[in-house]
Every structure is written in structure tokens, then in C-alpha cells.
C-alpha atoms as a PDB file:
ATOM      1  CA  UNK A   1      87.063 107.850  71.197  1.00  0.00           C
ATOM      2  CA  UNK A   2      87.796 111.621  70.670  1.00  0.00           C
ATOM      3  CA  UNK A   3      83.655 111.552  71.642  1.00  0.00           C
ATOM      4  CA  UNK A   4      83.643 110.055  74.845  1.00  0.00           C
ATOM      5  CA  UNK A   5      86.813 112.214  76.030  1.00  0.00           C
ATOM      6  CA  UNK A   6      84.726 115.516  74.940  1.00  0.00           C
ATOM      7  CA  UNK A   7      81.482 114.007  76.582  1.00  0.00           C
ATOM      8  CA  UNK A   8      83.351 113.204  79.724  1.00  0.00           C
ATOM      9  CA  UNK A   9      84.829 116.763  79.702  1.00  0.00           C
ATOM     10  CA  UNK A  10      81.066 118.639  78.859  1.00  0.00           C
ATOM     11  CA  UNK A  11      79.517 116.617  81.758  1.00  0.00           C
ATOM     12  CA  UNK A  12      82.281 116.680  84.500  1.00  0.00           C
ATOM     13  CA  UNK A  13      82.123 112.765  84.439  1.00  0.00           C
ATOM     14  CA  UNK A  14      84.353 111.105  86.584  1.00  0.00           C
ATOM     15  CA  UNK A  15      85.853 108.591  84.365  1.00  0.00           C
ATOM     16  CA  UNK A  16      87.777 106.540  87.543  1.00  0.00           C
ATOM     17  CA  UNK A  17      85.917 106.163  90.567  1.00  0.00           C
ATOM     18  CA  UNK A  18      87.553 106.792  94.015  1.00  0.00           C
ATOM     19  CA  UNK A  19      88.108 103.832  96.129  1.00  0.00           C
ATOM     20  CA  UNK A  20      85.638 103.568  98.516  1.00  0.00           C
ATOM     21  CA  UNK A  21      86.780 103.856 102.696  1.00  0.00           C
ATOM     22  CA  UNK A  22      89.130 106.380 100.989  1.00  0.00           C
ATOM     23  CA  UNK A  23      88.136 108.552 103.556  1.00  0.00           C
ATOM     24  CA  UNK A  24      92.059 109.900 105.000  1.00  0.00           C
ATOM     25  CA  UNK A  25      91.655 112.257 108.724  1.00  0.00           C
ATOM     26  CA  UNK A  26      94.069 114.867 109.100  1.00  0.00           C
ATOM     27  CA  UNK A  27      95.976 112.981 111.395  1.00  0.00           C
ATOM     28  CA  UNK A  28      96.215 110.239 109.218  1.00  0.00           C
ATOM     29  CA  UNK A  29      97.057 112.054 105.962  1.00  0.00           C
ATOM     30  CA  UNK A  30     100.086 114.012 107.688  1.00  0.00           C
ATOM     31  CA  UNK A  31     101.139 110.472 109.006  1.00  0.00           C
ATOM     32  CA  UNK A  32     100.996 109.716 104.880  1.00  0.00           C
ATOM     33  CA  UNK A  33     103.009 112.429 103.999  1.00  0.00           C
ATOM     34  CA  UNK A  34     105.683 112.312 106.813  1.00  0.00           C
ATOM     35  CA  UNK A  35     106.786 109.025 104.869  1.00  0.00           C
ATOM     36  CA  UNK A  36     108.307 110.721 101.910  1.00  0.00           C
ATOM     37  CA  UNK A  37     110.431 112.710 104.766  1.00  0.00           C
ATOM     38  CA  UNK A  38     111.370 109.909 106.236  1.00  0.00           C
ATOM     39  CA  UNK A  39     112.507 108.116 102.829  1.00  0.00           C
ATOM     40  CA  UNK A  40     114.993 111.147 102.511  1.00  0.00           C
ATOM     41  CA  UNK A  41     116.252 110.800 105.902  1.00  0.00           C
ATOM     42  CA  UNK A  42     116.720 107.360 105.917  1.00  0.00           C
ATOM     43  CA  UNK A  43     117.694 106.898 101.976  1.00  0.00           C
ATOM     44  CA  UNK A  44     118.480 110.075 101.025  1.00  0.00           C
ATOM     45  CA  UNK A  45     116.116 111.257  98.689  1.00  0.00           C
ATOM     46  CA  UNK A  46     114.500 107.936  97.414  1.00  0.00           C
ATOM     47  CA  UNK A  47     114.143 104.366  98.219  1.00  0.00           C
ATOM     48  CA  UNK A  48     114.201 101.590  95.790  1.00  0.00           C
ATOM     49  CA  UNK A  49     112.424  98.398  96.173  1.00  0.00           C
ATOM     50  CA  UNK A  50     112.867  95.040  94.562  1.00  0.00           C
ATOM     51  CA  UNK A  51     109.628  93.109  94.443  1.00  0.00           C
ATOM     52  CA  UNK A  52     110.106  89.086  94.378  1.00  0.00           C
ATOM     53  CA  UNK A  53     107.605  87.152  93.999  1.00  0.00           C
ATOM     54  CA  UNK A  54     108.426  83.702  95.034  1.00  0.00           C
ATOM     55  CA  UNK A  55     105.771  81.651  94.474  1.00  0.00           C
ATOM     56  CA  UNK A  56     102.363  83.561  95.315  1.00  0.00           C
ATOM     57  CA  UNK A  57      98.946  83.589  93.867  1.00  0.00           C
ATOM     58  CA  UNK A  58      99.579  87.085  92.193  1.00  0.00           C
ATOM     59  CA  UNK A  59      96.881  88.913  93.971  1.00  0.00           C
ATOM     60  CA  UNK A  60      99.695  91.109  96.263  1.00  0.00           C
ATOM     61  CA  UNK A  61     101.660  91.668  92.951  1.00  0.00           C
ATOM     62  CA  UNK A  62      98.386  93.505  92.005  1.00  0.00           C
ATOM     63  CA  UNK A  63      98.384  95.857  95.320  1.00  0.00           C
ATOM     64  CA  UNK A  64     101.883  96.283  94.928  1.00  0.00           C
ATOM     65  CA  UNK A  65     101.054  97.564  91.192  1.00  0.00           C
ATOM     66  CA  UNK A  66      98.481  99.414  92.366  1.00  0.00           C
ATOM     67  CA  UNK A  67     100.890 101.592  94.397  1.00  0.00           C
ATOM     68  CA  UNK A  68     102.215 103.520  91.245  1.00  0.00           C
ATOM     69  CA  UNK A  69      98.853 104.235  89.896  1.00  0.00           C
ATOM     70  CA  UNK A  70      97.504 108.049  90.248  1.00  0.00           C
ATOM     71  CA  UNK A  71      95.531 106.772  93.144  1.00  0.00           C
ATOM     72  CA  UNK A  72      97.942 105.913  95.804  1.00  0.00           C
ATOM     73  CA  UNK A  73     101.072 107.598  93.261  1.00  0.00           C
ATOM     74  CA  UNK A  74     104.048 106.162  95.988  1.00  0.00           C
ATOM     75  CA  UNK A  75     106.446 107.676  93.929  1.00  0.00           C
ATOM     76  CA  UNK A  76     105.482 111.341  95.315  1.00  0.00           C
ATOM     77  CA  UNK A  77     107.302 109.875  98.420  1.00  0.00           C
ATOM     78  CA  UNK A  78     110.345 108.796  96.395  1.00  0.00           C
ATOM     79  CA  UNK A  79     109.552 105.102  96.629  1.00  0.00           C
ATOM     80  CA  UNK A  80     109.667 103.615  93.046  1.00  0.00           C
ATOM     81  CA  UNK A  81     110.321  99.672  92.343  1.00  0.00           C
ATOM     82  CA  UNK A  82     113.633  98.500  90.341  1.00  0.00           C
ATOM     83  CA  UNK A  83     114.005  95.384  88.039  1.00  0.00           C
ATOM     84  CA  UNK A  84     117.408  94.628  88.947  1.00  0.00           C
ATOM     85  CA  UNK A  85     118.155  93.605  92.940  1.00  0.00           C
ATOM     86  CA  UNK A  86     121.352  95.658  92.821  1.00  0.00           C
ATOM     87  CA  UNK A  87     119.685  98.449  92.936  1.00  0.00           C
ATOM     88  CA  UNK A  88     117.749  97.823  95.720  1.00  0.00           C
ATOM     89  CA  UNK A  89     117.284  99.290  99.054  1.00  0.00           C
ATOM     90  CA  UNK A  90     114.857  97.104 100.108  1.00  0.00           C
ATOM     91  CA  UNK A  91     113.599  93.304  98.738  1.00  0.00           C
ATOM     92  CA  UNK A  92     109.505  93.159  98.975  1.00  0.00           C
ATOM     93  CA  UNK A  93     108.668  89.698  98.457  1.00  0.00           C
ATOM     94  CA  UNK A  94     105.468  87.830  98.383  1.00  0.00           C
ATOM     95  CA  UNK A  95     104.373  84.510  98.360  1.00  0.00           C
ATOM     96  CA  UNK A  96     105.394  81.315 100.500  1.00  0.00           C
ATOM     97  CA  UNK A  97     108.135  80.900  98.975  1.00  0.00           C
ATOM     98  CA  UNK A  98     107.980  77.577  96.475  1.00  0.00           C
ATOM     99  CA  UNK A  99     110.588  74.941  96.967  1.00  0.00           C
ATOM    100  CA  UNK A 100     111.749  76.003  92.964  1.00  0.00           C
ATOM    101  CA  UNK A 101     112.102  79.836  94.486  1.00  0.00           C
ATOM    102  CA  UNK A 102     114.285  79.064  96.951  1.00  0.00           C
ATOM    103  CA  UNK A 103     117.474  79.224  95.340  1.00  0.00           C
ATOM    104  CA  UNK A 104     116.522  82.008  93.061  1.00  0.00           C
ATOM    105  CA  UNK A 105     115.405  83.940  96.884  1.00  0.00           C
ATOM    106  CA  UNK A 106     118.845  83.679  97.991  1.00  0.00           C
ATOM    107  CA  UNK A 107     120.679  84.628  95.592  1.00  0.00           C
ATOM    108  CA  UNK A 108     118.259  87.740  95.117  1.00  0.00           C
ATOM    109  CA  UNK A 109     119.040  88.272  98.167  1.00  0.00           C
ATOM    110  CA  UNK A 110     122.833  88.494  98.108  1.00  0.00           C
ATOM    111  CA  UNK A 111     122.807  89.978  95.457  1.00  0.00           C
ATOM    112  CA  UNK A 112     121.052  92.982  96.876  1.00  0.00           C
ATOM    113  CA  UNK A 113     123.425  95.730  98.566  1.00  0.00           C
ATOM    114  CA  UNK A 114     124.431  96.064 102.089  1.00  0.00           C
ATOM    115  CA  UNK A 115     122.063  96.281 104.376  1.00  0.00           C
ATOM    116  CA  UNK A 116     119.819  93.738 103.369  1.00  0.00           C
ATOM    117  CA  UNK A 117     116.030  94.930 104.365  1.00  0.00           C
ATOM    118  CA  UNK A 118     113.016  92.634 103.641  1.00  0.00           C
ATOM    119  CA  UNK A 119     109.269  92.841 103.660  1.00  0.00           C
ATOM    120  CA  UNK A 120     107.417  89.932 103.287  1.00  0.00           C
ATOM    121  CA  UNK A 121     104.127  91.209 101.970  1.00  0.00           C
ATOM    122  CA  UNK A 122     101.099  89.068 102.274  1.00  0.00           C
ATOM    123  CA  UNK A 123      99.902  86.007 104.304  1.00  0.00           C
ATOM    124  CA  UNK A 124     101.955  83.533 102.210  1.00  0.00           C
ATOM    125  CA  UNK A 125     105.165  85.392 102.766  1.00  0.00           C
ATOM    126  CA  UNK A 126     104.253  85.221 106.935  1.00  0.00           C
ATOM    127  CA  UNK A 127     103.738  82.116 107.383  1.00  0.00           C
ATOM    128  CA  UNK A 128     102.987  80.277 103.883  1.00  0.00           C
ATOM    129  CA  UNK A 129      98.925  81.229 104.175  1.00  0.00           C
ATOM    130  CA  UNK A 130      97.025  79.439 102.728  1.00  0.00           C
ATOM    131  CA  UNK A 131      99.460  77.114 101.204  1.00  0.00           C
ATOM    132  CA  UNK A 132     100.858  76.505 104.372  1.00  0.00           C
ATOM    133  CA  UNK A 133     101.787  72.737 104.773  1.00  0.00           C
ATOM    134  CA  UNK A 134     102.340  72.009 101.581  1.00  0.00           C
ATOM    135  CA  UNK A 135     105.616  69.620 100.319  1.00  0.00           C
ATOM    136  CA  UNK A 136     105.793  72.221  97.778  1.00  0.00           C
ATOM    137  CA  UNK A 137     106.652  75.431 100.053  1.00  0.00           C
ATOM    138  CA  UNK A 138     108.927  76.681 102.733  1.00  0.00           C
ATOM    139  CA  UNK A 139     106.234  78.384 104.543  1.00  0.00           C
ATOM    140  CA  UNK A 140     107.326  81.709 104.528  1.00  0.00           C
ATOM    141  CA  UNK A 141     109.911  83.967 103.395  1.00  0.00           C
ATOM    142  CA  UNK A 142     111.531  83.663 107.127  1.00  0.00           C
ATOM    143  CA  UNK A 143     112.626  80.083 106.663  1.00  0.00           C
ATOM    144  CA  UNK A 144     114.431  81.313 104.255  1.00  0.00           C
ATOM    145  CA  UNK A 145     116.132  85.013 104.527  1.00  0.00           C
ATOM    146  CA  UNK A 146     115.759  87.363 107.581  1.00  0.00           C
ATOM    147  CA  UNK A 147     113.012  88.906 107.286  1.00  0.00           C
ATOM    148  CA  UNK A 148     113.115  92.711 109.198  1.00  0.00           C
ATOM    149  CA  UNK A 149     108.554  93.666 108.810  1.00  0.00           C
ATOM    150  CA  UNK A 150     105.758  91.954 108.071  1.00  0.00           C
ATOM    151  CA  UNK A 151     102.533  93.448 106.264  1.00  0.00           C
ATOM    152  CA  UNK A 152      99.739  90.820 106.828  1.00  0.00           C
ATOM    153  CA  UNK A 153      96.801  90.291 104.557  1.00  0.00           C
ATOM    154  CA  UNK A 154      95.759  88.215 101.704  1.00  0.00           C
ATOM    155  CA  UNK A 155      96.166  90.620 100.029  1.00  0.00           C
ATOM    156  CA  UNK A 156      97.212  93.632 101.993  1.00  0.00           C
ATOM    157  CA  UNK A 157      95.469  96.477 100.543  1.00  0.00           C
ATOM    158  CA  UNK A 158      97.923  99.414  98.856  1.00  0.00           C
ATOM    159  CA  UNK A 159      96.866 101.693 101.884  1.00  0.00           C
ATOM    160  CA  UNK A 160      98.164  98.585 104.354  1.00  0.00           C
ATOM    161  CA  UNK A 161     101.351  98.077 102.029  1.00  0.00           C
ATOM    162  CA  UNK A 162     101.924 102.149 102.316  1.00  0.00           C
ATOM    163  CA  UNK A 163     101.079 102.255 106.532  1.00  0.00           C
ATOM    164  CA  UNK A 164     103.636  99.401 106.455  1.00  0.00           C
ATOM    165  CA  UNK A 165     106.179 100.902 104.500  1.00  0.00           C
ATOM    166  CA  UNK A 166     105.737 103.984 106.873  1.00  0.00           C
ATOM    167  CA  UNK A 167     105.546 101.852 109.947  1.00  0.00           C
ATOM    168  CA  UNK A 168     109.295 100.328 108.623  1.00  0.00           C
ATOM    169  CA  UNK A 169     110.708 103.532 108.336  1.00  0.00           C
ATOM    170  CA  UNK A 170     109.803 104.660 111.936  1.00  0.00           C
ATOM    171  CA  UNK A 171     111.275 101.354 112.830  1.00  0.00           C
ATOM    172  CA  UNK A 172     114.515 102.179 111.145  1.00  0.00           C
ATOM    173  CA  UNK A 173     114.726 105.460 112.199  1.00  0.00           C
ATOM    174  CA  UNK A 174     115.124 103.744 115.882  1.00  0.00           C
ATOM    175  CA  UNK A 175     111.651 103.868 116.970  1.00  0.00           C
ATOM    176  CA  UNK A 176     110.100 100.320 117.155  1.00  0.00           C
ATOM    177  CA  UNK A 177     111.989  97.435 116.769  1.00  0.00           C
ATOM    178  CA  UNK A 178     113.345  95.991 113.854  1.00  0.00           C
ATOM    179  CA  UNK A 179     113.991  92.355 113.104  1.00  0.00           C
ATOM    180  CA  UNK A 180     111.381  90.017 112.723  1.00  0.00           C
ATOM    181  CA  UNK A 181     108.742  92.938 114.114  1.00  0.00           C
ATOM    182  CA  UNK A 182     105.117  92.548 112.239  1.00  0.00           C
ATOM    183  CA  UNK A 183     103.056  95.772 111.100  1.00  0.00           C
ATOM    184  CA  UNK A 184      99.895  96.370 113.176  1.00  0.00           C
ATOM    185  CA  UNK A 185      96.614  97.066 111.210  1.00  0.00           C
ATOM    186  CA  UNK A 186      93.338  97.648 112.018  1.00  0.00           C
ATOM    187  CA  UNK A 187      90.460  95.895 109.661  1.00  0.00           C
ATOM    188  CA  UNK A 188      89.895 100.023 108.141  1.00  0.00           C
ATOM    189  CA  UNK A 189      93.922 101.294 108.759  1.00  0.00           C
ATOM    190  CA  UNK A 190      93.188 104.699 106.854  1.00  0.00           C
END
């Protein structure tokens, strides 16, 4: 092992590649940082998310994981996710919500401090995606909690899950409007 890590170092190998369409304009990137200034406005200093999933196919728990990787690193804007709800600032849930989530939703839910913010994150947690229909789901996180942004996509990439995250802040800062209101991408949004 000790090898490879003096090989890599001698030849200047990149040992992770960078995501490709990583491409970030000016514009863009100052858009990016602006969020962690609007965390400490709006949170003072950090904002804490509680990610549920109720019921989804794992693949945004994966984006949302990929968010604290050196990457995307969303914790240089303050943002970091919590195991416990009351600690929360904010619930992130994915998924459509399975009948045998429901309960456990709610009271995740309440149990989170006042106010209650949520992102549903994904397809699924729109409108129940591609299990939408189904005896076995509500359909989306909606029919179940208020639901203040959407981030579409199955999955939303990290970049669409960040833009969204920024996009919710501008909203709560008195912007856009907030309840119910559905983040905008593009098919490239950085």
C-alpha cells in the first residue's frame, strides 16, 4: 500500500477523478458560495438537517452522502446532517413515503423544533415517482407533512440538492415563495 501512495505521489496521479460537467462559471460559483452566508443569516452560523428516508430506493440517500465528501464538502457552508430530529433545522426526506413510514414521518416530524422546514428530495418524495399508485405508498411526502421545497430528480444530483438548498434559503430570506414552491433546474444546473 505504502507503494502505490509513493507511486501516486512520484507521478502526480490523480487518485479520484473529478466529476465530469464539473465545469462551475463565475457567476455560478459566487451563487455557491453566497449559500454558506445565507446559512448564517438565516441559522446563525450553521444549519442542521435531518435526512428521513421513508421508503425510497436508496439512490438519493447516496447524493445526499455524497454531499459531505471532499468533492461537494457542504459542510464549508455550515450545513452538516444530525441523527437525532431534535436537532434539526430542517427534515430532508426522500422516498414516497411507505404506508409502514407514515407514522414514524409524523412523529419525526413533531418531534423536530419549531419551525418545521421540509425538503422532499427526489421524485418519490414529489409525487411518489415511480412507485406512484401503489397500495403500498402515500405518494409523496405532501400527503403527509407540509412540505415548504421540492428538489426533483431521480436522483437529484449533489449539485441539484446544493442549488436547492440555496434556492430554499433565498426563499426564506423573503425572496420567492415558500410553501409548497418546487426548485427550478435546468438538465446541466451548474
Amino acid at each position: 500500500m505504502i507503494k502505490e501512495i509513493l507511486k501516486n505521489i512520484a507521478t502526480k496521479r490523480v487518485t479520484i477523478p473529478f466529476p465530469e460537467g464539473f465545469a462551475v462559471s463565475p457567476e455560478k460559483s459566487a451563487k455557491i458560495v453566497s449559500l454558506g452566508q445565507k446559512v448564517d443569516k438565516i441559522f446563525g452560523r450553521s444549519l442542521r438537517i435531518r435526512q428521513v428516508d421513508a421508503g425510497s430506493c436508496n439512490a438519493c440517500e447516496w447524493e445526499c452522502t455524497a454531499l459531505i465528501n471532499p468533492i461537494y464538502d457542504i459542510q464549508r457552508f455550515g450545513i452538516d446532517f444530525v441523527a437525532s430530529p431534535r436537532h434539526a433545522d430542517v427534515l430532508l426526506v426522500t422516498g414516497p413515503v411507505s404506508r409502514q413510514m407514515e407514522l414514524a414521518l409524523k412523529k419525526t416530524y413533531l418531534a423536530t423544533p419549531e419551525p418545521r422546514l421540509v425538503i422532499a428530495c427526489g421524485d418519490c418524495a414529489f409525487d411518489g415517482g415511480a412507485y406512484k399508485g401503489s397500495y403500498a405508498v402515500t405518494n409523496g411526502v405532501a400527503e403527509v407533512i407540509p412540505v415548504d421545497c421540492y428538489i426533483p430528480g431521480c436522483p437529484p444530483t449533489p449539485m441539484m440538492i446544493i442549488q436547492g438548498l440555496s434556492e430554499f434559503m433565498e426563499q426564506l430570506t423573503g425572496i420567492g415563495k415558500l410553501r409548497g414552491s418546487i426548485a427550478a433546474f435546468k438538465k446541466n444546473p451548474l
